[in-house]
N, C-alpha and C. Protein backbone atom coordinates (compact mmCIF):
# COMPACT_ATOMS: atom_id res chain seq x y z
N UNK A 1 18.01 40.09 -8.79
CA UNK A 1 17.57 39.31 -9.92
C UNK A 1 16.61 38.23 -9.46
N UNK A 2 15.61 38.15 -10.03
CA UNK A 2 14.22 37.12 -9.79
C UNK A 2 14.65 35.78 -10.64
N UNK A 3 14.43 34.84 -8.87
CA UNK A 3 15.16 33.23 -10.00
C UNK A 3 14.24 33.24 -11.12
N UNK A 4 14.73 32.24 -11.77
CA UNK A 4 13.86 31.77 -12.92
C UNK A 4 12.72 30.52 -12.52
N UNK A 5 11.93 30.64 -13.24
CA UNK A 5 10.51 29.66 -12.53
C UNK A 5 10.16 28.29 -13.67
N UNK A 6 10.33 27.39 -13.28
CA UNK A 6 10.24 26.08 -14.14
C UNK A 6 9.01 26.63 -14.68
N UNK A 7 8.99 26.10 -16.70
CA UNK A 7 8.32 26.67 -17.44
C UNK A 7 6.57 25.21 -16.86
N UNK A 8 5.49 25.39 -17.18
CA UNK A 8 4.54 24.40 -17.12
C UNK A 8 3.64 24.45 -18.12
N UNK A 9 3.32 22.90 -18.52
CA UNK A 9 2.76 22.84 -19.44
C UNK A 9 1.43 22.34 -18.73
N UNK A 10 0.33 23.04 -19.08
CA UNK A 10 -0.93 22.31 -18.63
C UNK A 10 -1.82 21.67 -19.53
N UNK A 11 -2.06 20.61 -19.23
CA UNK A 11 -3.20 20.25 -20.02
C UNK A 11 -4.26 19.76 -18.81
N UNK A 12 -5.62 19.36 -20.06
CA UNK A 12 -6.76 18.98 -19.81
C UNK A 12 -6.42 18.01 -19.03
N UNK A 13 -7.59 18.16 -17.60
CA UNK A 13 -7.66 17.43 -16.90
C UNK A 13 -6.45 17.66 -15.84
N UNK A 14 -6.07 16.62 -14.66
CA UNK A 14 -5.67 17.14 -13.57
C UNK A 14 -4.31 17.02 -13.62
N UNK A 15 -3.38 16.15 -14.39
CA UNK A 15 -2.15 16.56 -14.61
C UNK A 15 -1.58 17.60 -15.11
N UNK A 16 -0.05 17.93 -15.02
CA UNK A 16 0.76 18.76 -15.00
C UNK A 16 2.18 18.46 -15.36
N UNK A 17 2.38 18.57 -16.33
CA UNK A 17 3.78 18.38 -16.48
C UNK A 17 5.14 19.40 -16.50
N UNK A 18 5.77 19.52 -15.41
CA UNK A 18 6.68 20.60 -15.39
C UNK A 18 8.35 20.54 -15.89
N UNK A 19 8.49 21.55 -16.24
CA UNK A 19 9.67 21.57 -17.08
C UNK A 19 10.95 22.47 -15.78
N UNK A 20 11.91 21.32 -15.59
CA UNK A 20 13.38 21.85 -14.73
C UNK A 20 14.27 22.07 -15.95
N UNK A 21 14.70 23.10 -15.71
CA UNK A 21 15.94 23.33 -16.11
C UNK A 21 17.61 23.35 -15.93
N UNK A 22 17.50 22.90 -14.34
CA UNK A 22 18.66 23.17 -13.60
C UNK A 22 19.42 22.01 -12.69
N UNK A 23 20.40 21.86 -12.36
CA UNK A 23 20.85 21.23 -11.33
C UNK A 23 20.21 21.15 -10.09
N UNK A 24 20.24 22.18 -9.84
CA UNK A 24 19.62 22.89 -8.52
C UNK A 24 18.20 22.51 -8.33
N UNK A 25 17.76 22.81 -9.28
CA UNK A 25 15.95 22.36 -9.28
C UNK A 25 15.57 21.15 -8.85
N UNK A 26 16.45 20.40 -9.47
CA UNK A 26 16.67 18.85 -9.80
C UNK A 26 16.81 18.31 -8.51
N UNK A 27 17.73 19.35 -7.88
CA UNK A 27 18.33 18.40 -6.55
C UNK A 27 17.46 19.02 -5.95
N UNK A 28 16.63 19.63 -5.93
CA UNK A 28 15.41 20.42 -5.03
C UNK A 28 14.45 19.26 -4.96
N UNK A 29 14.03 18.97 -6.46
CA UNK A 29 12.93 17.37 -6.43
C UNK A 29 12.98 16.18 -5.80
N UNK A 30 14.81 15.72 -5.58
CA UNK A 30 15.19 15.17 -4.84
C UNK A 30 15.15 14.91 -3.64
N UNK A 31 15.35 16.34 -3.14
CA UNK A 31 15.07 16.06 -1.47
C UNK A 31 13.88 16.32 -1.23
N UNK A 32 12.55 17.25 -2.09
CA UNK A 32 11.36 17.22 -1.55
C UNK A 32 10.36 16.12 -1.50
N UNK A 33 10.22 15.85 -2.82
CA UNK A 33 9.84 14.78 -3.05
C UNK A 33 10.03 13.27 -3.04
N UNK A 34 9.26 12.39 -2.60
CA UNK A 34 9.41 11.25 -1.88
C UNK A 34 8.93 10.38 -3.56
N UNK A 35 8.43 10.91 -4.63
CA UNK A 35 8.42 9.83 -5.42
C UNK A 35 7.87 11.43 -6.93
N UNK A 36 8.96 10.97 -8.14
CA UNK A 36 8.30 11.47 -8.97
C UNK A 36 9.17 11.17 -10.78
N UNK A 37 7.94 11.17 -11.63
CA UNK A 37 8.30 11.02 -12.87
C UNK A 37 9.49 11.95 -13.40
N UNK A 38 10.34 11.67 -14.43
CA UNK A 38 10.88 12.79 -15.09
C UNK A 38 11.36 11.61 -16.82
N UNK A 39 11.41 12.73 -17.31
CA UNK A 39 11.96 12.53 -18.77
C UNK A 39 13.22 13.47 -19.65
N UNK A 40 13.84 12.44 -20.45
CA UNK A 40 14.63 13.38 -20.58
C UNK A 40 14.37 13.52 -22.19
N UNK A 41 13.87 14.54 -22.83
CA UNK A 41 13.12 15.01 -24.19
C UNK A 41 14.05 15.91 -25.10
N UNK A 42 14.00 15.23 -26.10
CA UNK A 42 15.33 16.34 -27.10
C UNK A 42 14.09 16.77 -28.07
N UNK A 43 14.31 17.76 -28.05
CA UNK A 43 13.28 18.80 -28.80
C UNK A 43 13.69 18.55 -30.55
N UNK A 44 14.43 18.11 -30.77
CA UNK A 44 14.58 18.01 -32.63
C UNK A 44 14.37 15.94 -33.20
N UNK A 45 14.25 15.22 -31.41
CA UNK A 45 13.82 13.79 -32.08
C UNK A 45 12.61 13.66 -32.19
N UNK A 46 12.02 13.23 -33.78
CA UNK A 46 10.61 12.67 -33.78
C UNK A 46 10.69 11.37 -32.65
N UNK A 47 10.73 10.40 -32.36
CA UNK A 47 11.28 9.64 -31.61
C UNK A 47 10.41 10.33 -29.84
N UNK A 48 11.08 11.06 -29.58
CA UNK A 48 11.34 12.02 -28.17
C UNK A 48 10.11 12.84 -28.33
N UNK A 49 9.60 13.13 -29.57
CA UNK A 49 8.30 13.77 -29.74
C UNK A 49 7.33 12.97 -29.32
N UNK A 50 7.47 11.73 -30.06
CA UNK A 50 5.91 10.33 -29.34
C UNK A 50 6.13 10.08 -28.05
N UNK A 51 7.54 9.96 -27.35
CA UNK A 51 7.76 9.80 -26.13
C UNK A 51 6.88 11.04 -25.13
N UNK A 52 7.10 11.88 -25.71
CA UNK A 52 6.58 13.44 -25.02
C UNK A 52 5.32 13.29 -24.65
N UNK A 53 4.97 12.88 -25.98
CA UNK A 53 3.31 13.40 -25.98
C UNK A 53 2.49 12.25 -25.10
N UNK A 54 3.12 10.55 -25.06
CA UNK A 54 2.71 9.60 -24.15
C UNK A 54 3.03 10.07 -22.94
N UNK A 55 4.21 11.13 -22.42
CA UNK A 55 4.34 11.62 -20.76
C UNK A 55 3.00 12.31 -20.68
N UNK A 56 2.92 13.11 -21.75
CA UNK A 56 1.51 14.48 -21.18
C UNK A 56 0.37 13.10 -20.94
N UNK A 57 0.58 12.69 -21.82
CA UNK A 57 -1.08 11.70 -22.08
C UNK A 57 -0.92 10.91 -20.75
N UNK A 58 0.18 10.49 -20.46
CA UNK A 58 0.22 9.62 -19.00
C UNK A 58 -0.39 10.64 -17.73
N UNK A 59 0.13 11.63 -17.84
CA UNK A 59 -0.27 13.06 -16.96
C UNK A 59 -1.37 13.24 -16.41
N UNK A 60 -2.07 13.08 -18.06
CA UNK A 60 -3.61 14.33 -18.33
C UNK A 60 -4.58 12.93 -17.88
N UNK A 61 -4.32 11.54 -17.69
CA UNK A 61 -4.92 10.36 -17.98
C UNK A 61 -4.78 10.05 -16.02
N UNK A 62 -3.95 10.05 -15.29
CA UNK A 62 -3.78 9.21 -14.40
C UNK A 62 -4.15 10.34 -12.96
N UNK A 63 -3.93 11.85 -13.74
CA UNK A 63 -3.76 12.84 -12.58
C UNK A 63 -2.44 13.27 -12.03
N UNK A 64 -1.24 12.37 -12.23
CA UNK A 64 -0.46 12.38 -12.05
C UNK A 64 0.16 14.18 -11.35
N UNK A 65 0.56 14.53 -10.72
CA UNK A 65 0.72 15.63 -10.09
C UNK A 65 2.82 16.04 -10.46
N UNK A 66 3.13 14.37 -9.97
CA UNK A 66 5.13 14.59 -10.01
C UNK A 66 5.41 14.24 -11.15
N UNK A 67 5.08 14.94 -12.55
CA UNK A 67 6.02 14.80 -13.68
C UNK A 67 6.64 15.87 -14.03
N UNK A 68 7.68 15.62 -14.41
CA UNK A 68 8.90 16.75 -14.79
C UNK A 68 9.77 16.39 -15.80
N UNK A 69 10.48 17.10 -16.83
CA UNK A 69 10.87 16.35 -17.75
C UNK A 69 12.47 18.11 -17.85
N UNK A 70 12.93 17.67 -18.61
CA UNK A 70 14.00 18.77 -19.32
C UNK A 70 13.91 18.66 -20.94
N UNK A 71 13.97 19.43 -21.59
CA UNK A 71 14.63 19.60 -22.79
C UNK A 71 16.29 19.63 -23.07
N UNK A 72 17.04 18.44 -23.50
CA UNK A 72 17.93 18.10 -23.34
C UNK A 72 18.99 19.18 -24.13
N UNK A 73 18.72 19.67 -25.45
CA UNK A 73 19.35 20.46 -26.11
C UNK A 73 19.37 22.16 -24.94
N UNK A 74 18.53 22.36 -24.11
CA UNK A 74 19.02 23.86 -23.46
C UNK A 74 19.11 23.19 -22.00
N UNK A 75 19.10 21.95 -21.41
CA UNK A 75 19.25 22.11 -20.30
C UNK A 75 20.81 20.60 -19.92
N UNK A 76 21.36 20.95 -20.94
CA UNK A 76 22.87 19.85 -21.53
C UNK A 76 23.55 19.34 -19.54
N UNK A 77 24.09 20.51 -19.21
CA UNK A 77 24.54 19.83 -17.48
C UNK A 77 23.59 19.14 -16.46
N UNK A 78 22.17 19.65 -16.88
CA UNK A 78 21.59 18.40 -16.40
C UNK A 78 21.26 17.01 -16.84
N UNK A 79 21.15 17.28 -17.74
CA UNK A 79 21.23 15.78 -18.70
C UNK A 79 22.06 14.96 -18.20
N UNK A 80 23.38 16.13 -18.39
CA UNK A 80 24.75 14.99 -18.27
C UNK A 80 25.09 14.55 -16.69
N UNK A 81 24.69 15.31 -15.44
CA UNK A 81 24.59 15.49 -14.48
C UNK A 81 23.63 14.70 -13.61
N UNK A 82 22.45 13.46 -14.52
CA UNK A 82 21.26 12.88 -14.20
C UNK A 82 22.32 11.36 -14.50
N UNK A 83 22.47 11.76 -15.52
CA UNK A 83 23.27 10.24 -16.05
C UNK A 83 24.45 9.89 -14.88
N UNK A 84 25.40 10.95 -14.75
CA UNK A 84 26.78 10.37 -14.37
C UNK A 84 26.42 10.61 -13.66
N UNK A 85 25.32 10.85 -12.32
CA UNK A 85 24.91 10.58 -10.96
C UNK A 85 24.67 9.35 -10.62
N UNK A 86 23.45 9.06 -11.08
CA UNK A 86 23.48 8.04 -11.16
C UNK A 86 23.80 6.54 -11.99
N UNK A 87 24.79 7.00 -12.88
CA UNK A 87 25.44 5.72 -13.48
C UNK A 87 24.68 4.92 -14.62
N UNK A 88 23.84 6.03 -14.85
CA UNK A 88 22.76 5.05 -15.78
C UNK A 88 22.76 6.42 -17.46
N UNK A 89 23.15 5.07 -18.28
CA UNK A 89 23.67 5.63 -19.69
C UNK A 89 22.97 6.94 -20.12
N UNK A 90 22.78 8.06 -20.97
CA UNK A 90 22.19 8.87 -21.16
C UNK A 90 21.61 8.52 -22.39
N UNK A 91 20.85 8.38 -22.32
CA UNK A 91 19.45 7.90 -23.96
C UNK A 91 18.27 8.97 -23.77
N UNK A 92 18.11 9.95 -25.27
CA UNK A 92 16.96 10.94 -24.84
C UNK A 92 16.09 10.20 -26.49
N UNK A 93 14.70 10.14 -26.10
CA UNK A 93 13.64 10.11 -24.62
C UNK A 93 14.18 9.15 -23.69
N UNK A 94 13.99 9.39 -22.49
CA UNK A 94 14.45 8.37 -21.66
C UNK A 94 13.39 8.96 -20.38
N UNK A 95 12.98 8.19 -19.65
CA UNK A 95 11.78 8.17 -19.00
C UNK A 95 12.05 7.70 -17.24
N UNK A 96 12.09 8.19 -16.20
CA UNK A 96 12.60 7.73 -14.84
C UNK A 96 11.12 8.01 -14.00
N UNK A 97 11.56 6.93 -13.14
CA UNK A 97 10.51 7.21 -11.89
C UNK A 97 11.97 7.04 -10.75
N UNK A 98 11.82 8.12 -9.79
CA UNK A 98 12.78 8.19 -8.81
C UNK A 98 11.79 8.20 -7.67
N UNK A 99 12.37 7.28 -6.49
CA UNK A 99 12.05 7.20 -5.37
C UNK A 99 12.88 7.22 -4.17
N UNK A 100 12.47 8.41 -3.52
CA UNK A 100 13.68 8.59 -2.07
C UNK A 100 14.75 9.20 -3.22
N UNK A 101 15.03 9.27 -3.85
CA UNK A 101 16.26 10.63 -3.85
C UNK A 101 16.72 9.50 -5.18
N UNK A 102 16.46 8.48 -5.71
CA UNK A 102 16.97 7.21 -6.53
C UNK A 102 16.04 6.88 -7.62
N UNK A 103 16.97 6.57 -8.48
CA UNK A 103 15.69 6.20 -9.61
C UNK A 103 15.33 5.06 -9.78
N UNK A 104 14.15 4.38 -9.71
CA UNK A 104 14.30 2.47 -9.52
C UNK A 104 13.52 2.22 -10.36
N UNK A 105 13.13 2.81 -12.04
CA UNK A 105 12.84 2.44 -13.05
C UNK A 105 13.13 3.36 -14.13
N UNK A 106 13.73 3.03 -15.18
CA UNK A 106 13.56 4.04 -16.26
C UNK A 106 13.80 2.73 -17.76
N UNK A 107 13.49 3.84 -18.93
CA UNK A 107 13.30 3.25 -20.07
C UNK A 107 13.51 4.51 -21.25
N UNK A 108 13.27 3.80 -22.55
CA UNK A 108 13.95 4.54 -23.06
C UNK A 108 12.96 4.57 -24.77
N UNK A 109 13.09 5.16 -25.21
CA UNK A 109 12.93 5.47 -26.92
C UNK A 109 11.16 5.01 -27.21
N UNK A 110 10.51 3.80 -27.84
CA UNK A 110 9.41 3.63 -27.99
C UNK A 110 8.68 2.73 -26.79
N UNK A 111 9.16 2.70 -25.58
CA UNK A 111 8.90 1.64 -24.36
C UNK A 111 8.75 2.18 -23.49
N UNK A 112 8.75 4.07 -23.95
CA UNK A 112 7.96 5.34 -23.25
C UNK A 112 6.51 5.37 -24.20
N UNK A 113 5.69 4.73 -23.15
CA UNK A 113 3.93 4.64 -23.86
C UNK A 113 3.32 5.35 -22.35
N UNK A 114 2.25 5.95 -22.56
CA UNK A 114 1.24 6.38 -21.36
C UNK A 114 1.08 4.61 -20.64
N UNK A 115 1.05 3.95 -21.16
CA UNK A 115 0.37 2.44 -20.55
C UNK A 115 1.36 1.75 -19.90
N UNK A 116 2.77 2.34 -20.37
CA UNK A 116 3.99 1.96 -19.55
C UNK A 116 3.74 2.62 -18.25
N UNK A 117 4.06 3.67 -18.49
CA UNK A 117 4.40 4.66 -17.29
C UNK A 117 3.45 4.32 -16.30
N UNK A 118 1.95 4.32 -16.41
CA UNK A 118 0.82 3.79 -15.38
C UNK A 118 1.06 2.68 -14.58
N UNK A 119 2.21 1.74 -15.39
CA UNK A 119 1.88 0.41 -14.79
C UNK A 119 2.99 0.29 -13.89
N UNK A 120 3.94 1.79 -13.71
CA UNK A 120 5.05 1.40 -13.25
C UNK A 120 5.03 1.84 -11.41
């Protein structure tokens, strides 16, 4: 059986925003990566929709290469598995920058803007 391959959304210009689905993936970003965005996006909040579309726009705007986000309604054990790791409440949209294996900023609902995320 052929794993499954994080879905990607491309847009214009040099960002990339990729979609994990898994534990595993997750803890893959962890140890490879030394610094990267993620969000956590519920596909039925208008709310989580403006949040969304400010991640792509942060993306497609900065070049950004490490964004990754989940859809919270099909990817539920990671959601819950991001939170009770690290101890920090579960609010979707909710927006992290992790560094070294840790997350040392996140935010949440309309305080996910492209102009946030740049400055962080």
């Amino acid at each position: 059986m052929q794993a499954k391959q994080p879905h990607r959304l491309l847009l214009k210009g040099a960002g990339i925003v990729k979609k994990i689905e898994t534990i595993e993936e997750f803890n893959q970003l962890l140890e490879e990566k030394d610094k990267f965005f993620f969000l956590k996006h519920s596909l039925t909040c208008p709310i989580s929709g403006s949040a969304f579309d400010e991640y792509q726009k942060f993306a497609k705007e900065t070049g950004e290469q490490e964004a990754y986000y989940l859809a919270v309604q099909e990817s539920r054990d990671l959601s819950n598995h991001i939170a009770e790791t690290f101890a920090i409440k579960h609010e979707s949209p909710q927006a992290f920058l992790f560094k070294n294996g840790k997350p040392v900023w996140n935010e949440s609902h309309w305080k996910i803007t492209s102009k946030e995320l740049a400055s962080v």
